[in-house]
Protein backbone atom coordinates (compact mmCIF):
# COMPACT_ATOMS: atom_id res chain seq x y z
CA UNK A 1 18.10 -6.04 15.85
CA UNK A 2 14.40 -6.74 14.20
CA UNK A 3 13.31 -3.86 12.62
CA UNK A 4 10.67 -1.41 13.68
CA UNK A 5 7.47 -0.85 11.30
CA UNK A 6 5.09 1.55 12.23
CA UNK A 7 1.17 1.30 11.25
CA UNK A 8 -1.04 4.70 11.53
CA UNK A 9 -3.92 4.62 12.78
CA UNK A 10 -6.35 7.20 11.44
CA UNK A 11 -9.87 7.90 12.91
CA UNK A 12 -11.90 4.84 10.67
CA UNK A 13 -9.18 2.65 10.19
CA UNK A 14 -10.66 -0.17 9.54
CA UNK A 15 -7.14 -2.70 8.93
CA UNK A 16 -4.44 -1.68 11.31
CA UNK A 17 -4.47 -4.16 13.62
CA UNK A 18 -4.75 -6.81 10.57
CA UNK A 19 -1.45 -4.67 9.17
CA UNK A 20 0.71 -4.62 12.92
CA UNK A 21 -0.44 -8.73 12.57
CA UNK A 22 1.43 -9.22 9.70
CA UNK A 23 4.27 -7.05 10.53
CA UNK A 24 4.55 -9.31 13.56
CA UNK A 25 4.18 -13.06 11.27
CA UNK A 26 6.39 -11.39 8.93
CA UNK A 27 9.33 -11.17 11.86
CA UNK A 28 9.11 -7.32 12.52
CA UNK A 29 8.13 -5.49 15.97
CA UNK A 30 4.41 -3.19 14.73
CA UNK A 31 4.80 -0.01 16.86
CA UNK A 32 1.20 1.77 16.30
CA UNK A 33 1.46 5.22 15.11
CA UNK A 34 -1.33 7.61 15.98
CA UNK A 35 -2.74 10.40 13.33
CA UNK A 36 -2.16 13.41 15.32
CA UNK A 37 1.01 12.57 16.49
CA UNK A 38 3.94 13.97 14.45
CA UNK A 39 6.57 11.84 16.08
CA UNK A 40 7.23 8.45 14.05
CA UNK A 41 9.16 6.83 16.72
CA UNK A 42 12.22 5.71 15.03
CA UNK A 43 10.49 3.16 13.32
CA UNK A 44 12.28 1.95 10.34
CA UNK A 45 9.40 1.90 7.81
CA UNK A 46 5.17 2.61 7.88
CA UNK A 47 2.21 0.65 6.72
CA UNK A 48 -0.82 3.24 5.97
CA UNK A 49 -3.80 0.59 6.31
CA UNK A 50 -7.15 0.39 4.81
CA UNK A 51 -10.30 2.24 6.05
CA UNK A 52 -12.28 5.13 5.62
CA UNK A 53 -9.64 7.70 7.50
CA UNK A 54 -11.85 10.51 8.38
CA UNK A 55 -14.75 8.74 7.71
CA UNK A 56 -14.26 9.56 3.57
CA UNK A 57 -15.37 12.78 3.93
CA UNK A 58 -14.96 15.36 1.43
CA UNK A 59 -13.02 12.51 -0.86
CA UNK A 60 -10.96 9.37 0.30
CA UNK A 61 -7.60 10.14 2.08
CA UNK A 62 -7.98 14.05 1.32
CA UNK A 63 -8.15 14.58 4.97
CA UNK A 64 -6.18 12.37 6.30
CA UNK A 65 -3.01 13.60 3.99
CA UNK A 66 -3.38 16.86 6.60
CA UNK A 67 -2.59 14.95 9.46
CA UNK A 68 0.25 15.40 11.78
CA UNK A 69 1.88 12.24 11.28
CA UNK A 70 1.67 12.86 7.41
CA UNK A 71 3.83 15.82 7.96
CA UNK A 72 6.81 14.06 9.05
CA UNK A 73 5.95 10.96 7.19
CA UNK A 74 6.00 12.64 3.44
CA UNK A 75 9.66 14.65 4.23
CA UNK A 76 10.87 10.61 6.43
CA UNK A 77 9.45 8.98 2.95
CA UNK A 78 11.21 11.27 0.37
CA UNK A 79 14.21 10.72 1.96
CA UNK A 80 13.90 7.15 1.30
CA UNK A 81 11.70 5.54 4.02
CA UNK A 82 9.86 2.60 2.75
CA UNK A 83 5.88 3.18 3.04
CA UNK A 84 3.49 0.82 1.98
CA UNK A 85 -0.21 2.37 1.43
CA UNK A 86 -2.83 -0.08 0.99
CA UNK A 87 -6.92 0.50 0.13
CA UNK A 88 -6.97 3.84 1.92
CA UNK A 89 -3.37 4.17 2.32
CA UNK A 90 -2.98 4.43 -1.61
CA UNK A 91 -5.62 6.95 -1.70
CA UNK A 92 -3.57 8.99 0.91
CA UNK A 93 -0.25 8.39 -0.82
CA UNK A 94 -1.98 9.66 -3.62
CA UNK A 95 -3.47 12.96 -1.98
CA UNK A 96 0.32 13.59 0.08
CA UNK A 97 1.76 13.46 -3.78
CA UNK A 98 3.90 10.78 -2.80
CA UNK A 99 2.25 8.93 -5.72
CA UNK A 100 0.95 9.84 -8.89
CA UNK A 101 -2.48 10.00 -10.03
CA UNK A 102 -5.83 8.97 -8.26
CA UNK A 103 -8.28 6.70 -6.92
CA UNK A 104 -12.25 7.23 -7.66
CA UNK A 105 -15.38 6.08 -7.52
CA UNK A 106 -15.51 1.87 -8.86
CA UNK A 107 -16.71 2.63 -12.41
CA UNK A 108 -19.52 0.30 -11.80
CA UNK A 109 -20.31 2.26 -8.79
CA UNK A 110 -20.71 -1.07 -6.48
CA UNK A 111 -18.43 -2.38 -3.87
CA UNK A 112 -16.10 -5.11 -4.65
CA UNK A 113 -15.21 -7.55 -2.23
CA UNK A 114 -13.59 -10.62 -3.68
CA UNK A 115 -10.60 -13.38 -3.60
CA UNK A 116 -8.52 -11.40 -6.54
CA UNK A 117 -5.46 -12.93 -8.39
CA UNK A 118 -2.55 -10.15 -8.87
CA UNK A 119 0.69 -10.33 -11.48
CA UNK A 120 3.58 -8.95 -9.99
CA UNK A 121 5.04 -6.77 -12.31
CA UNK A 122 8.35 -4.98 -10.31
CA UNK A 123 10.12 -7.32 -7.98
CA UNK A 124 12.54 -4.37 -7.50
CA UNK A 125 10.51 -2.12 -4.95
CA UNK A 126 10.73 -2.16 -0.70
CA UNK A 127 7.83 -4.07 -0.63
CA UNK A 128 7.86 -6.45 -3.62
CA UNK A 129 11.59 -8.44 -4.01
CA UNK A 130 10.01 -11.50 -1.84
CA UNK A 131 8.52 -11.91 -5.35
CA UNK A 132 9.05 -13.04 -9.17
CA UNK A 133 8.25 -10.63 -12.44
CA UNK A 134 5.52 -12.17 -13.62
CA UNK A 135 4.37 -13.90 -10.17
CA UNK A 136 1.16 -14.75 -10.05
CA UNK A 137 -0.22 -13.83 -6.66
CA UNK A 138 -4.20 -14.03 -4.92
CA UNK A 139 -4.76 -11.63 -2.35
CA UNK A 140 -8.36 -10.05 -1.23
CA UNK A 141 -9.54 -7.12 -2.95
CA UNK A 142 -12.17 -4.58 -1.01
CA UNK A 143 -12.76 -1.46 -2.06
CA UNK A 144 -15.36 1.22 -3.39
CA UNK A 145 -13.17 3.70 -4.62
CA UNK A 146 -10.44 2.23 -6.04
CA UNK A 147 -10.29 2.86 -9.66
CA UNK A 148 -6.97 4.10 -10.51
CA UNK A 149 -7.15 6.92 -13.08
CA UNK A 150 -4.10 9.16 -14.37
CA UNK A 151 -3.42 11.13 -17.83
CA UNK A 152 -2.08 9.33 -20.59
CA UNK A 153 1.66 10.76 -20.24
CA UNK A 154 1.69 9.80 -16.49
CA UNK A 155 0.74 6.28 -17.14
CA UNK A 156 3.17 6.02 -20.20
CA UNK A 157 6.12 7.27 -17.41
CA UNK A 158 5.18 4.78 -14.88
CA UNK A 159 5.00 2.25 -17.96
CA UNK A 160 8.28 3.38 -19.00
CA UNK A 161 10.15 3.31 -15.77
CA UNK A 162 8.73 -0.25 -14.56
CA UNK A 163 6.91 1.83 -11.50
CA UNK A 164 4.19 -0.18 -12.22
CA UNK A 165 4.02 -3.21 -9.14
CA UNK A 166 1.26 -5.16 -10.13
CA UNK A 167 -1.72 -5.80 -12.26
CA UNK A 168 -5.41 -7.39 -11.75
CA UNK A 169 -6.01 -10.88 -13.68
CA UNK A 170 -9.00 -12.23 -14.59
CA UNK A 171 -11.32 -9.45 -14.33
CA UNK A 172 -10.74 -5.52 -13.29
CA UNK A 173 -12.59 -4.95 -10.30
CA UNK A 174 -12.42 -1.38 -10.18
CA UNK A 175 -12.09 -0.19 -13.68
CA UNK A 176 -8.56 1.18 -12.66
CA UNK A 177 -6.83 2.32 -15.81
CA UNK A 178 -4.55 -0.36 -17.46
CA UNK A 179 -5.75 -2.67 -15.29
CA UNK A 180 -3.22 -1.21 -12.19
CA UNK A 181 -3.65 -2.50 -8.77
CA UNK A 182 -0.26 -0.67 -7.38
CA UNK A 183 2.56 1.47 -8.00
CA UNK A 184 5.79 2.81 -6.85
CA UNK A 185 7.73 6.03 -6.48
CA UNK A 186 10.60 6.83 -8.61
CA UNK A 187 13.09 5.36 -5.90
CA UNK A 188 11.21 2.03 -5.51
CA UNK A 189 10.57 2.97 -1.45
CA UNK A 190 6.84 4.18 -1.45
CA UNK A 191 3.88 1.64 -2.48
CA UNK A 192 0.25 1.69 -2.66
CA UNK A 193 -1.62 -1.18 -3.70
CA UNK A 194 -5.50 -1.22 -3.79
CA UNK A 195 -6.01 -5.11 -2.99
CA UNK A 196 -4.93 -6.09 0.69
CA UNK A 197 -1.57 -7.86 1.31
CA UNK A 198 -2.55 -8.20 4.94
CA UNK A 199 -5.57 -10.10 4.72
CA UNK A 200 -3.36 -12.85 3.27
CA UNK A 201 -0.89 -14.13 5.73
CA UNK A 202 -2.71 -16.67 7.66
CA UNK A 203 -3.74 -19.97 6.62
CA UNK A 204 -6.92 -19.89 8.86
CA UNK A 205 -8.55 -16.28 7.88
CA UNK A 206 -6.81 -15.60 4.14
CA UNK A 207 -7.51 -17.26 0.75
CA UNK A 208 -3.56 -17.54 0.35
CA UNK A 209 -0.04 -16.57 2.47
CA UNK A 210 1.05 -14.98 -0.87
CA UNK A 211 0.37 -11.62 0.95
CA UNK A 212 2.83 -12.04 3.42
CA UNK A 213 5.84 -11.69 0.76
CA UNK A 214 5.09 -7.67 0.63
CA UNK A 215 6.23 -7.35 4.70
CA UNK A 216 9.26 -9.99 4.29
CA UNK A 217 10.23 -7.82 1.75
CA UNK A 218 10.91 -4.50 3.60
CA UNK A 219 12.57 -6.22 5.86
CA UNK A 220 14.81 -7.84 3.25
CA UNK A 221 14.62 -4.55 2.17
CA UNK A 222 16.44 -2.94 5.33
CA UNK A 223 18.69 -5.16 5.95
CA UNK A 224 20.70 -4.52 2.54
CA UNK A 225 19.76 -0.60 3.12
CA UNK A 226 22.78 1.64 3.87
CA UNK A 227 23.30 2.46 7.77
């Protein structure tokens, strides 16, 4: 049966339809997922794209972590649903408290938009065992607010319990703390990475297809997963 991963669209998501396209090269079925809609639809995991959900207003993903879907989707994802929160998504994973710490303003205050190379540093999460510890990876990064900033003790626990997923190389574009560009939960089933997985897994449009390892992976994921 090919699995069923659902992609939420929020008003000003920007990368959903670039997310349900690499559900779909990766070998899944997308089903969209709208923000005021409680009802996942038996999908068997959820992509939270990139954007500006709510147009950013008050602070990124703050809003949107008040939507219906989210509702359903934080109890679905504690329970062991694999979620995978990218740009915006991260911020939101963040704000549900699905994922520690936060994402703020660049701490050069520009926009980055660049090719960035990635190290893969926990191969053992939903969305990362496509991949090598220590796998060298170059995905796009975009982003304005996507420093990732925590207290001391929170980044020695995801140190400590190998919850960080990856790392920038040659050059932090963000500032983020320790030089993170993703995270897990405890379990390994909730993500959220900064740079964007799904704006590499096309010859034609991405820099690389090394983005396309993070959807193989949940579905590598589900098939050893418990019925």
């Amino acid at each position: 049966m090919t699995a069923r991963v659902g992609v939420v669209t929020f008003p000003g998501s920007l990368d959903d339809g670039d997310a349900a396209r690499a559900v779909r090269i990766a070998g899944a079925e997308p089903v969209r997922l709208w923000h005021g809609d409680p009802d996942l639809h038996g999908v068997d995991a959820v992509v939270l794209p990139g954007g500006f959900s709510y147009g950013d207003y008050l602070r990124c993903g703050a809003i949107a972590r008040f939507a219906p879907v989210m509702e359903t989707l934080v109890d679905a994802a504690r329970g062991g649903l694999p979620v995978l929160g990218i740009c915006n998504g991260f911020q939101i994973l963040c704000e549900a408290h699905l994922l520690p710490g936060a994402l703020t303003r660049n701490q050069h205050l520009h926009f980055r938009n660049r090719d960035q190379v990635l190290r893969v540093e926990s191969a053992g999460t939903a969305w990362t065992n496509a991949f090598q510890p220590g796998q060298e990876i170059l995905i796009p990064v975009k982003n304005g607010e996507g420093c990732y900033v925590a207290d001391a003790a929170t980044l020695d626990q995801l140190e400590a319990e190998g919850r960080v997923v990856a790392r920038y190389v040659g050059g932090n574009p963000n500032g983020s703390l320790r030089d993170i560009a993703a995270i897990t939960n405890s379990a390994g089933n909730v993500v959220g990475i900064m740079p964007h997985p799904e704006h590499a897994v096309e010859a034609l449009t991405g820099p690389s297809l090394d983005g396309l390892g993070f959807f193989t992976s949940v579905l590598k994921h589900l098939v050893g997963a418990p019925a």
